[in-house]
C-alpha atoms as a PDB file:
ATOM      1  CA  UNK A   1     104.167  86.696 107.330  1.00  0.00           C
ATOM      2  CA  UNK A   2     107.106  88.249 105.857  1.00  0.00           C
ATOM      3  CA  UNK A   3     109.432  86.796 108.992  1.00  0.00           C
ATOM      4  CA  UNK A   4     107.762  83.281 108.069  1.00  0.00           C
ATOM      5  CA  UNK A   5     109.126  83.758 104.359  1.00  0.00           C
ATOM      6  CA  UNK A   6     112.565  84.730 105.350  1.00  0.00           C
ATOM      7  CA  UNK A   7     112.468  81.493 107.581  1.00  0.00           C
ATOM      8  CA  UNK A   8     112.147  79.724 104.641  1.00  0.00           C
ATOM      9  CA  UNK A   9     114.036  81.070 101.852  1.00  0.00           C
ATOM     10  CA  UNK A  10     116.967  78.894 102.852  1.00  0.00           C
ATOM     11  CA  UNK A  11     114.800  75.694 104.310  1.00  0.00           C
ATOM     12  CA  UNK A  12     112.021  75.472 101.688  1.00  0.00           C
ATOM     13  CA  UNK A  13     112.628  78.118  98.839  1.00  0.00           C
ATOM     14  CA  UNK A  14     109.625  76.449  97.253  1.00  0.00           C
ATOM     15  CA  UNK A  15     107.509  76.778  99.820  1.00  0.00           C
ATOM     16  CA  UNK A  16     109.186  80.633 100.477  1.00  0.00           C
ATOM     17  CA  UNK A  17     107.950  81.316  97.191  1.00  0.00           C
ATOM     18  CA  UNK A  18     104.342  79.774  97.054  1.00  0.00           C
ATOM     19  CA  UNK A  19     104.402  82.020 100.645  1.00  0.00           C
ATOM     20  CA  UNK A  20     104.960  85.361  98.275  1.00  0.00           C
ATOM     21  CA  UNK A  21     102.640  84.609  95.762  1.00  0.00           C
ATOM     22  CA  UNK A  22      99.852  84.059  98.300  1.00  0.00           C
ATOM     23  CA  UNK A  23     100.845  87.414 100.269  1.00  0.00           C
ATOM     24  CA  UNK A  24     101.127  88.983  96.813  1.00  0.00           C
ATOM     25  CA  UNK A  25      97.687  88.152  96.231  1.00  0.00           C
ATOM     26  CA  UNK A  26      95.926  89.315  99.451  1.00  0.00           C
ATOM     27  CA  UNK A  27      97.986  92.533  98.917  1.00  0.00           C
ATOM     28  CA  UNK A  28      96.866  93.022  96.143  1.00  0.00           C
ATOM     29  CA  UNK A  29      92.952  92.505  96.898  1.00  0.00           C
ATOM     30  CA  UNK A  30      93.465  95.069  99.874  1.00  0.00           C
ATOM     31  CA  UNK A  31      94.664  97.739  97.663  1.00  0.00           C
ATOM     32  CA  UNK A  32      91.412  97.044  95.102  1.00  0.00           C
ATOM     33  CA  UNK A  33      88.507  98.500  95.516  1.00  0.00           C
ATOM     34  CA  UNK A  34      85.700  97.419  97.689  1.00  0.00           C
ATOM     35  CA  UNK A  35      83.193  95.854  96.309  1.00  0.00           C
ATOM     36  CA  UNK A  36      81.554  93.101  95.642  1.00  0.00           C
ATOM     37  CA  UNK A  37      83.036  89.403  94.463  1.00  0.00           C
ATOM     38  CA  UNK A  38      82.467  86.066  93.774  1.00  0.00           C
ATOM     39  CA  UNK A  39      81.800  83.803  97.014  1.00  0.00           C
ATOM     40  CA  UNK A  40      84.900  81.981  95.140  1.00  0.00           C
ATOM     41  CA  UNK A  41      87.293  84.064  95.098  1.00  0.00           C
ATOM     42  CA  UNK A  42      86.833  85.579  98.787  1.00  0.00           C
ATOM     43  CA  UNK A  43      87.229  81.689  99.729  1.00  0.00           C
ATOM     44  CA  UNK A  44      90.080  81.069  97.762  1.00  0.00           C
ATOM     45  CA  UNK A  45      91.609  84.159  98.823  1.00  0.00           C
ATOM     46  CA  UNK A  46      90.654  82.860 102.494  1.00  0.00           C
ATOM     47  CA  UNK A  47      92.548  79.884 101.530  1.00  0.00           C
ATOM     48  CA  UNK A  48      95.634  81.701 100.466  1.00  0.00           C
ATOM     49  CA  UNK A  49      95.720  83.187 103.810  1.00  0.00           C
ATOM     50  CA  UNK A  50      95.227  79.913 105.801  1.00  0.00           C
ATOM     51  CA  UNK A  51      98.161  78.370 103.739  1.00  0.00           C
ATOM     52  CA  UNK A  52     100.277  81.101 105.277  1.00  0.00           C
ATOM     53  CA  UNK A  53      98.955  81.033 109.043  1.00  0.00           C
ATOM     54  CA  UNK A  54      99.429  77.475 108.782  1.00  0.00           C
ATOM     55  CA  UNK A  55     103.259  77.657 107.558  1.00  0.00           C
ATOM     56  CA  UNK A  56     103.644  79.674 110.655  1.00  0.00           C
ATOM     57  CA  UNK A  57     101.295  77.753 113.426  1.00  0.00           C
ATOM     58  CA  UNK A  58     101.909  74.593 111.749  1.00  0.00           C
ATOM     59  CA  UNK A  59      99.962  71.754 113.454  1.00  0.00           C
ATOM     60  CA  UNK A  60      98.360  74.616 115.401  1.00  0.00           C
ATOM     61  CA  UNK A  61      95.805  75.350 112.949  1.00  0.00           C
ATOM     62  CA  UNK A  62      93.328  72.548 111.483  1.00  0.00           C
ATOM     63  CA  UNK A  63      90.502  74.876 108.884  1.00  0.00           C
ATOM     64  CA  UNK A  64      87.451  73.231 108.457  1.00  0.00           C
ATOM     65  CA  UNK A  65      85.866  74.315 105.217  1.00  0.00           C
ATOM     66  CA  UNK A  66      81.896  73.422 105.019  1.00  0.00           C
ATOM     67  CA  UNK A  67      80.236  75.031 101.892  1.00  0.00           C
ATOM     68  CA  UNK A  68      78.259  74.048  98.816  1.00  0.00           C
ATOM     69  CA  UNK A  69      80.154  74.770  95.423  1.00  0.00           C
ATOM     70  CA  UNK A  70      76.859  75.912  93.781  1.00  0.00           C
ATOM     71  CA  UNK A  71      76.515  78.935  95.680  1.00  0.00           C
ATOM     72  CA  UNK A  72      80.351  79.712  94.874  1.00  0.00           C
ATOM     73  CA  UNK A  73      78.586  82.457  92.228  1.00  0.00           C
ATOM     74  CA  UNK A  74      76.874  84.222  95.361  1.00  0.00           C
ATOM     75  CA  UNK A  75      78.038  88.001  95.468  1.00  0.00           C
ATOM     76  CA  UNK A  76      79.790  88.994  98.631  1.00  0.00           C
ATOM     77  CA  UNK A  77      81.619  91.935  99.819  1.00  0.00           C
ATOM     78  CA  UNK A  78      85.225  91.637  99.311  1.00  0.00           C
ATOM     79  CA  UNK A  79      87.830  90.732 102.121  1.00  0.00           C
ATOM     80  CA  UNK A  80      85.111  90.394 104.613  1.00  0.00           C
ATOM     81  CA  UNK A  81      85.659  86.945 105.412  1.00  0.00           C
ATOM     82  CA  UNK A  82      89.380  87.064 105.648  1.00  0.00           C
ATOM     83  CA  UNK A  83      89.598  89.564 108.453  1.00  0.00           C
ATOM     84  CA  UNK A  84      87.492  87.252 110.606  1.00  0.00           C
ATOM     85  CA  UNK A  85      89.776  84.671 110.135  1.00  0.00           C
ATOM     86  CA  UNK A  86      92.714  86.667 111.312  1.00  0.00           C
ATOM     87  CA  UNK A  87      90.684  87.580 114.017  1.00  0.00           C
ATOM     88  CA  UNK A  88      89.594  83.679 114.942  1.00  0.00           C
ATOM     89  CA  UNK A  89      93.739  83.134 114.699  1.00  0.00           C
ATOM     90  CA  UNK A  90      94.858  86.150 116.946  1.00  0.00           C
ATOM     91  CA  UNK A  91      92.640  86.077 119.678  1.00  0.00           C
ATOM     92  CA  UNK A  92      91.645  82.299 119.614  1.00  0.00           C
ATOM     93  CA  UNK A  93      93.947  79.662 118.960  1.00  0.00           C
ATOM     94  CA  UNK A  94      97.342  81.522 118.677  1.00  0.00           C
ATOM     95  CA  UNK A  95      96.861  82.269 122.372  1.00  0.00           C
ATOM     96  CA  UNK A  96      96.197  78.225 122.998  1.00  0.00           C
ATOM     97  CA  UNK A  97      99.076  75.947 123.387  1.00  0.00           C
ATOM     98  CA  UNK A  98      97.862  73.447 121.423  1.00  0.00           C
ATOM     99  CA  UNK A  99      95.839  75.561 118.785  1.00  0.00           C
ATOM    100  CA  UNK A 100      92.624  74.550 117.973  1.00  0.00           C
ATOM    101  CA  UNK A 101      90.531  74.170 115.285  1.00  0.00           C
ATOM    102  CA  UNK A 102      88.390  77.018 112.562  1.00  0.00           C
ATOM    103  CA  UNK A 103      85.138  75.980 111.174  1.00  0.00           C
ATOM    104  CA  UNK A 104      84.004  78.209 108.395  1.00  0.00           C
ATOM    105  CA  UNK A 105      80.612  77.040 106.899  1.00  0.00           C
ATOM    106  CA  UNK A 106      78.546  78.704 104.472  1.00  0.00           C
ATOM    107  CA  UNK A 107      74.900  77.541 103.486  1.00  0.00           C
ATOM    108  CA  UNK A 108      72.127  78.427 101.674  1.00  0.00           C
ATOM    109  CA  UNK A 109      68.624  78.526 102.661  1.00  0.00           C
ATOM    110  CA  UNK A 110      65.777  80.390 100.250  1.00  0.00           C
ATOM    111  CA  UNK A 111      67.692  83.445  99.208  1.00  0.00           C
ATOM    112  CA  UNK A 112      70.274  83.820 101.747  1.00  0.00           C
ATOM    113  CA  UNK A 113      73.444  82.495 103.211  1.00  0.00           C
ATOM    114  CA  UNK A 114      74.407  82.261 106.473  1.00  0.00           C
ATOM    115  CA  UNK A 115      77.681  82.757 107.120  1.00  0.00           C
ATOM    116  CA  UNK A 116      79.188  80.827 110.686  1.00  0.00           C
ATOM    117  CA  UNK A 117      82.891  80.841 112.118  1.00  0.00           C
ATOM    118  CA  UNK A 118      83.338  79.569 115.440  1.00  0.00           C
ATOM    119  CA  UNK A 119      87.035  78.844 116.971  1.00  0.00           C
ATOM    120  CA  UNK A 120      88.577  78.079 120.351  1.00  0.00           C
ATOM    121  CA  UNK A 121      89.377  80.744 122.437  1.00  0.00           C
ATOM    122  CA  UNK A 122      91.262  80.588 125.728  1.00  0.00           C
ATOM    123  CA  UNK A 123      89.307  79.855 129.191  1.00  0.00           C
ATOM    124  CA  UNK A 124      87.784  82.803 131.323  1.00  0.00           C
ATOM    125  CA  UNK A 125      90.417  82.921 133.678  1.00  0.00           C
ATOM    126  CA  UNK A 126      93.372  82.612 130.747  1.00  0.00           C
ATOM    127  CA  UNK A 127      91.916  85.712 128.228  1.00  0.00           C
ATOM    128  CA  UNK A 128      93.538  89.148 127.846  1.00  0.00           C
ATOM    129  CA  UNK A 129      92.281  92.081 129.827  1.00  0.00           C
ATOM    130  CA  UNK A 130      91.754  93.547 125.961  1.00  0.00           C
ATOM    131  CA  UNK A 131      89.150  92.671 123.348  1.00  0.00           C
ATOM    132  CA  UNK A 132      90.660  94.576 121.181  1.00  0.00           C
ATOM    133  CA  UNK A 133      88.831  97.191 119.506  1.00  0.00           C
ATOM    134  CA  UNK A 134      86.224  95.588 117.152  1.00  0.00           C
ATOM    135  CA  UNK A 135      87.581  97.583 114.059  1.00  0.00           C
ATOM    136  CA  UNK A 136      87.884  94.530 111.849  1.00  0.00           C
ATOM    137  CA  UNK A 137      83.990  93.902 113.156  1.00  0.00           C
ATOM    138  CA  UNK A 138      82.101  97.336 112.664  1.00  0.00           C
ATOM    139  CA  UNK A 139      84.274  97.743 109.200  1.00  0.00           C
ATOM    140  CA  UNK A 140      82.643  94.386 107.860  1.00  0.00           C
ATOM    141  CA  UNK A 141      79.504  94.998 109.899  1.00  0.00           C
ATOM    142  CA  UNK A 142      79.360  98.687 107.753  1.00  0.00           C
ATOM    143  CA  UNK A 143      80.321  97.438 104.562  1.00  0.00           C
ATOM    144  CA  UNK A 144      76.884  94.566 104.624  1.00  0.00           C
ATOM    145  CA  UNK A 145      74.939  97.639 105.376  1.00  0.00           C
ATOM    146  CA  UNK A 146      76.221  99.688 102.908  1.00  0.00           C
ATOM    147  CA  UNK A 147      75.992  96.443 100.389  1.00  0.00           C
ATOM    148  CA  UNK A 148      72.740  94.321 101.380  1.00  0.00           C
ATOM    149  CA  UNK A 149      71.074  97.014 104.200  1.00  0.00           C
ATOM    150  CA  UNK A 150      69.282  95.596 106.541  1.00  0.00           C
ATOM    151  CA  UNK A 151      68.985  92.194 104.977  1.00  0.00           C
ATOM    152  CA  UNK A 152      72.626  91.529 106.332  1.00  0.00           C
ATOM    153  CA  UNK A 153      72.993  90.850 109.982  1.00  0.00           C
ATOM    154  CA  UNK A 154      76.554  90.114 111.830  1.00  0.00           C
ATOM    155  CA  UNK A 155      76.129  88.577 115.163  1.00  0.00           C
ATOM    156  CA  UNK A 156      78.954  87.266 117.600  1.00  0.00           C
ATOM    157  CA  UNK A 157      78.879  85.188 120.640  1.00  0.00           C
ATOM    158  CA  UNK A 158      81.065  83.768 123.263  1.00  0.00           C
ATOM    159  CA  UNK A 159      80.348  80.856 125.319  1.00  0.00           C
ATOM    160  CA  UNK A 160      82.349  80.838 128.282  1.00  0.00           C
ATOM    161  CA  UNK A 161      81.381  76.989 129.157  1.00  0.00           C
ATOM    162  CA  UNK A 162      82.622  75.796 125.204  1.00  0.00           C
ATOM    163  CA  UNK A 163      85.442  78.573 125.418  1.00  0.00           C
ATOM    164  CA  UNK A 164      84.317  79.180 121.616  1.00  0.00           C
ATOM    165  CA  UNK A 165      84.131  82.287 119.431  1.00  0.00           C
ATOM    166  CA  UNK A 166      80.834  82.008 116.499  1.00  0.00           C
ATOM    167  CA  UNK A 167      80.788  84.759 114.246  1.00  0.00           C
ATOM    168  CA  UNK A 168      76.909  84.388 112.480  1.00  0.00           C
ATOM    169  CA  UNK A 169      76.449  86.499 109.135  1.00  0.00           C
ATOM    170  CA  UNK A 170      73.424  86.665 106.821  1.00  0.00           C
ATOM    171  CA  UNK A 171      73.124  88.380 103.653  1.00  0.00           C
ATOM    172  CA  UNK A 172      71.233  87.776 100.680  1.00  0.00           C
ATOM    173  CA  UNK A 173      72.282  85.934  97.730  1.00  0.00           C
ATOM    174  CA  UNK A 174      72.694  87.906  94.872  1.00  0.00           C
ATOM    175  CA  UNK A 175      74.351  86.874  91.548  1.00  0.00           C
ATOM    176  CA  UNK A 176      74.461  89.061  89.040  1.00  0.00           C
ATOM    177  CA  UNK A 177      77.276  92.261  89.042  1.00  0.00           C
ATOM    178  CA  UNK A 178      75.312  94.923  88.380  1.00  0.00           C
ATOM    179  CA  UNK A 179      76.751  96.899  85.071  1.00  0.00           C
ATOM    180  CA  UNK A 180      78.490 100.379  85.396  1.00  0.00           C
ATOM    181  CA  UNK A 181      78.395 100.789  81.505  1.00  0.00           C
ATOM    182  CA  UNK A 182      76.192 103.098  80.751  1.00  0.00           C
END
């Protein structure tokens, strides 16, 4: 991110600095403490994030967003949907020449939402030896547990014959903070 910037400053300083602000702001929700947040502003953080992946991958990356607004007042942990994005860009479609394309979709059904993002991932016989060591996976995977219990569920799959990634989630909805005033 911060070598994308300083390609910029002297192509597109407006651009360079939209670029900061956005890093700013997912710096500054990593340093906060975990907890829970509006399905809105995870997204739009999500979206800050994007907008800086996609500076760098440029025509690379196509995001497919599929969500209701009226659930954006669901409670959900925080930074647990940006990780997985990271994760769809650095071992899916950064390692494809042409990129590919991340579907995030959220819906709703009874008291839940279920969480999906799928993305391309290189054929069989083109993946890394490594899968990397599922930190980003059993830290969001913990943090539903400690949050929802065992009404959250995180699921992956890979299907060799689509060469795609799906990350499933489903956690209750809840939307009201609970208050620490006493």
């Amino acid at each position: 991110s911060m070598n994308t910037i300083a390609s910029l400053i002297n192509l597109d300083p407006k651009t360079a600095e939209k670029t900061v602000e956005d890093l700013s702001d997912l710096f500054r929700s990593s340093l906060q403490s975990p907890g829970l947040v509006h399905l809105s502003e995870e997204i739009e953080l999500c979206r800050r994030y994007i907008a800086i992946e996609k500076i760098r991958l440029a025509e690379r990356l196509t995001m497919e967003w599929d969500f209701d607004e009226q659930i954006s007042s669901a409670l959900v942990p925080s930074l647990f949907l940006q990780p997985l994005l990271e994760n769809a860009i650095g071992h899916g479609l950064q390692l494809l020449i042409k990129g590919g394309t991340i579907k995030l979709s959220i819906k709703k059904e009874m008291h839940m939402l279920y969480i999906s993002i799928a993305n391309p991932v290189p054929g069989i016989s083109h993946r890394r030896e490594s899968k990397g060591n599922q930190i980003a996976l059993g830290n969001i995977r913990n943090r539903l547990q400690l949050h929802f219990g065992s009404q959250a569920t995180l699921h992956t799959e890979l299907n060799d014959r689509t060469n795609q990634y799906l990350v499933s989630i489903q956690l209750p909805i809840v939307k009201v903070r609970a208050s620490t005033k006493g």
